[in-house]
N, C-alpha and C. Protein backbone atom coordinates (compact mmCIF):
# COMPACT_ATOMS: atom_id res chain seq x y z
N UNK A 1 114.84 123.88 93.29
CA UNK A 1 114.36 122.51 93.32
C UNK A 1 114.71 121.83 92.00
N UNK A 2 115.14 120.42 91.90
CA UNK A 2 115.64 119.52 90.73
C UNK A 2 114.31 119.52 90.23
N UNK A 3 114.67 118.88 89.07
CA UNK A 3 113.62 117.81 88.55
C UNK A 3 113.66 116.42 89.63
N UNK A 4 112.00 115.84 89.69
CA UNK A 4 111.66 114.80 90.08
C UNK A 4 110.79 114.10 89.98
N UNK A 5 110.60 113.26 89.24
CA UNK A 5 109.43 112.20 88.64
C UNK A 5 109.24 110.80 90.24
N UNK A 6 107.90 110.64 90.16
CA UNK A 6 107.34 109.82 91.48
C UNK A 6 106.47 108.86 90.38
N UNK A 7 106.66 107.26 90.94
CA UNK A 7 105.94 106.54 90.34
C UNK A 7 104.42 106.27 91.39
N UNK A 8 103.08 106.17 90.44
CA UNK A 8 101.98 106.22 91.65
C UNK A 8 101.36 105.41 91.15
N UNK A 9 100.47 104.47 92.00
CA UNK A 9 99.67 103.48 90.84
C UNK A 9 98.60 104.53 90.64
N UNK A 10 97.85 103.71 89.27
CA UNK A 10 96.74 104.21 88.68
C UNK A 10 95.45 104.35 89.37
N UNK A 11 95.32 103.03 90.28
CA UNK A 11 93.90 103.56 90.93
C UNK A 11 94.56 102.99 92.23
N UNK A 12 92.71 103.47 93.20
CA UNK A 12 93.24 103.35 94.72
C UNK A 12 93.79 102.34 95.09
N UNK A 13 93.95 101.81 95.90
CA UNK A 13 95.06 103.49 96.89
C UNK A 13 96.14 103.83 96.00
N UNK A 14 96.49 105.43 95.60
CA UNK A 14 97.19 105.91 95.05
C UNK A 14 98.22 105.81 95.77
N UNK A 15 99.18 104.54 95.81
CA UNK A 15 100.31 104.50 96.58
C UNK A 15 101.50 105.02 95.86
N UNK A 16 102.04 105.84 96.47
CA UNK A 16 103.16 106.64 96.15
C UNK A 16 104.84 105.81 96.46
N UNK A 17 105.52 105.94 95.57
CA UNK A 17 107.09 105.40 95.60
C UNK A 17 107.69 106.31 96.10
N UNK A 18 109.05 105.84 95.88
CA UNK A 18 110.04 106.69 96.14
C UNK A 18 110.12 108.49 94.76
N UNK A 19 110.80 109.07 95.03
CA UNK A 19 110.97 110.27 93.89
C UNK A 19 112.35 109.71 93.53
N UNK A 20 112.70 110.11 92.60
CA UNK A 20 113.12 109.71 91.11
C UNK A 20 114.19 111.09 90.37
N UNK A 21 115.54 111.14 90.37
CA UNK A 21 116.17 112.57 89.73
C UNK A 21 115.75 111.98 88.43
N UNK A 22 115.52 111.00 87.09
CA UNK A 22 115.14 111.33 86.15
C UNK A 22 114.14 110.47 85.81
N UNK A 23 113.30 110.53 84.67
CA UNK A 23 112.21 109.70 83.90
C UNK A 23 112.64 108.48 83.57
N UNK A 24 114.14 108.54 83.46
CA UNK A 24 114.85 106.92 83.01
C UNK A 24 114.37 106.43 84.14
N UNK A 25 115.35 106.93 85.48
CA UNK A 25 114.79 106.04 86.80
C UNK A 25 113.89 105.48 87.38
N UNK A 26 113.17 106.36 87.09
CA UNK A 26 111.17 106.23 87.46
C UNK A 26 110.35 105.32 86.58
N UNK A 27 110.91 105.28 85.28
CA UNK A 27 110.18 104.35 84.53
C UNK A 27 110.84 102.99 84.39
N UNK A 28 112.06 102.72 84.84
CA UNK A 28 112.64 101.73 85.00
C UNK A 28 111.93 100.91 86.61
N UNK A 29 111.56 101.92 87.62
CA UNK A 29 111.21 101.34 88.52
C UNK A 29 109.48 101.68 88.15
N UNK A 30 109.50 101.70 87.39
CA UNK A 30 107.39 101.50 87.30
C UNK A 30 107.69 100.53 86.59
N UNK A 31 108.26 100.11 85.43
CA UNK A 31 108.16 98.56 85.22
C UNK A 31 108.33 98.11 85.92
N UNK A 32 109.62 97.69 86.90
CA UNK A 32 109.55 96.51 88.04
C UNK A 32 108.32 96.37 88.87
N UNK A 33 108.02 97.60 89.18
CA UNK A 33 106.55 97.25 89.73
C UNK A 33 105.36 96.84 89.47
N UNK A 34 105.58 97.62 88.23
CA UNK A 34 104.20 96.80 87.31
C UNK A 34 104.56 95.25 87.08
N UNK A 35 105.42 94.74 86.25
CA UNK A 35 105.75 93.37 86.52
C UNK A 35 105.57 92.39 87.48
N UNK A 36 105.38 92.92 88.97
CA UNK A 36 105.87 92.81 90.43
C UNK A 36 104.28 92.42 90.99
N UNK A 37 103.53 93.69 90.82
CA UNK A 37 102.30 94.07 91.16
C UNK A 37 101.13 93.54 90.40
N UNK A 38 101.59 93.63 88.87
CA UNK A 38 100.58 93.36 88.14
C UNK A 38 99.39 94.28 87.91
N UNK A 39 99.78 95.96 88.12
CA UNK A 39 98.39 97.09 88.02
C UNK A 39 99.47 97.90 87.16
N UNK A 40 98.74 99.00 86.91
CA UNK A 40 99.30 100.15 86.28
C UNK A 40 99.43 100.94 86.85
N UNK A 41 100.72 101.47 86.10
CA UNK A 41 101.10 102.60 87.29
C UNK A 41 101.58 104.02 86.28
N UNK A 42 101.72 105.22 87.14
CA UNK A 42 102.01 105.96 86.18
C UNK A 42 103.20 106.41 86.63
N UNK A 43 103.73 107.44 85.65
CA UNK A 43 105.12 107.95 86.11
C UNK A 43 104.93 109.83 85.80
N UNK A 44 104.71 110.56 87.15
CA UNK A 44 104.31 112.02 86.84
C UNK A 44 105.71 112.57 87.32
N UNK A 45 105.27 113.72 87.10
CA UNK A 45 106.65 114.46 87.07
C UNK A 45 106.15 115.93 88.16
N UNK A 46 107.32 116.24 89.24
CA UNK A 46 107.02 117.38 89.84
C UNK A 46 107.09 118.59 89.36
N UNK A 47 106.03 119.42 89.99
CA UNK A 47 106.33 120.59 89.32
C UNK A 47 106.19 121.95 89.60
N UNK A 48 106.54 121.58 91.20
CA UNK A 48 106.31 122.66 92.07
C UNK A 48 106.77 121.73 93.79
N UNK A 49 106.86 123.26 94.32
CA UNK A 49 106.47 122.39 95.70
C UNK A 49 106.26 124.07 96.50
N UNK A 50 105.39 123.53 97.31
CA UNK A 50 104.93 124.90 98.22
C UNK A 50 105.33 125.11 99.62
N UNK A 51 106.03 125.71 100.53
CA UNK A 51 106.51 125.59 101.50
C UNK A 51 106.26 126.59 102.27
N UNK A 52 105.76 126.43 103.62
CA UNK A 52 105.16 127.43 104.65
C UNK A 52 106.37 128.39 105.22
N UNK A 53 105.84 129.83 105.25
CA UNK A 53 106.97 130.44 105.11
C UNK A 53 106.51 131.04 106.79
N UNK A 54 107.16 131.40 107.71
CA UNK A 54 106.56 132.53 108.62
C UNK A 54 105.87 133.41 108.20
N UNK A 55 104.69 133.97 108.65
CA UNK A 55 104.00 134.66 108.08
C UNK A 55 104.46 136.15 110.08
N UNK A 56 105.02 137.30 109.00
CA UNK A 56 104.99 138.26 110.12
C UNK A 56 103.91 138.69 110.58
N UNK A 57 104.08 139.11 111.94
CA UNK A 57 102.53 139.60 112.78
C UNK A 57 103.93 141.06 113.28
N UNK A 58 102.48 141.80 113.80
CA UNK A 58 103.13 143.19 114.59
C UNK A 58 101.95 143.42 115.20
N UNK A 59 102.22 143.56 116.36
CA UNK A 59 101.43 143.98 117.46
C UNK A 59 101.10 145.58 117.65
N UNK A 60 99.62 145.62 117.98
CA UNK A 60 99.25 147.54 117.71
C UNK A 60 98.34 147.18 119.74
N UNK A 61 98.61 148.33 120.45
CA UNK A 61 97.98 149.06 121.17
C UNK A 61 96.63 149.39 120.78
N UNK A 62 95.68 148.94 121.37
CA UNK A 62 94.23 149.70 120.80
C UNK A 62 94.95 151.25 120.99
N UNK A 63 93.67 152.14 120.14
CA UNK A 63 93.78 153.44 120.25
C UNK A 63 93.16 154.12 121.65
N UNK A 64 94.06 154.79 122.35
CA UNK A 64 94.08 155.58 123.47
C UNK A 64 94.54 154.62 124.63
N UNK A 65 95.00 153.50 124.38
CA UNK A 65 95.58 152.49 125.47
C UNK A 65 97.15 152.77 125.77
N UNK A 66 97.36 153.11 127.33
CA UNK A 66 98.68 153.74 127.27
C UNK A 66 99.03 152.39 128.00
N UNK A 67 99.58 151.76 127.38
CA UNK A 67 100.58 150.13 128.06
C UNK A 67 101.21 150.38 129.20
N UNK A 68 101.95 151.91 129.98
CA UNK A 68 102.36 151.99 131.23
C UNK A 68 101.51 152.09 132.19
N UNK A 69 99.88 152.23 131.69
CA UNK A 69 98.69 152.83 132.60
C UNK A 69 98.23 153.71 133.25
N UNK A 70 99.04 155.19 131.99
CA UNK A 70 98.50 156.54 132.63
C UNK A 70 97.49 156.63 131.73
N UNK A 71 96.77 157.64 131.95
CA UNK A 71 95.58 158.05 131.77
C UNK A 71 95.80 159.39 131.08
C-alpha cells in the first residue's frame, strides 16, 4: 500500500474527500476547501488498511458417525 493523506473536516459531519498520493496534494486541496467552505479541515495521513481475508473452515464427522450409515 502507497502513502495516502485524506482531507476531513474538523467537526460533524466528518465529511471525507477524495485520498491524496502526497501531503502537497491534500493540503493544496484542504485550502481550496477551506477557502470554499469556510470550516476547518484537517489533512491525516493513512496508515494502515485492514482487509477481510477468507477465513478456512474444515468439516469433522461427530465421533462414531459413519457418513455411509453403517453401524
Amino acid at each position: 500500500m502507497s502513502p495516502q493523506f485524506v482531507v476531513v473536516r474538523k467537526q460533524s459531519p466528518y465529511t471525507f474527500h477524495q485520498f491524496h498520493p502526497t501531503v502537497d496534494s491534500a493540503q493544496k486541496e484542504a485550502e481550496r476547501l477551506c477557502r470554499k467552505e469556510r470550516v476547518p479541515l484537517l489533512v491525516l495521513a493513512v496508515v494502515g488498511e485492514i482487509k477481510p481475508v477468507e477465513v478456512p473452515v474444515q468439516w469433522e464427522f461427530a465421533e462414531g458417525f459413519d457418513p455411509r450409515g453403517e453401524q
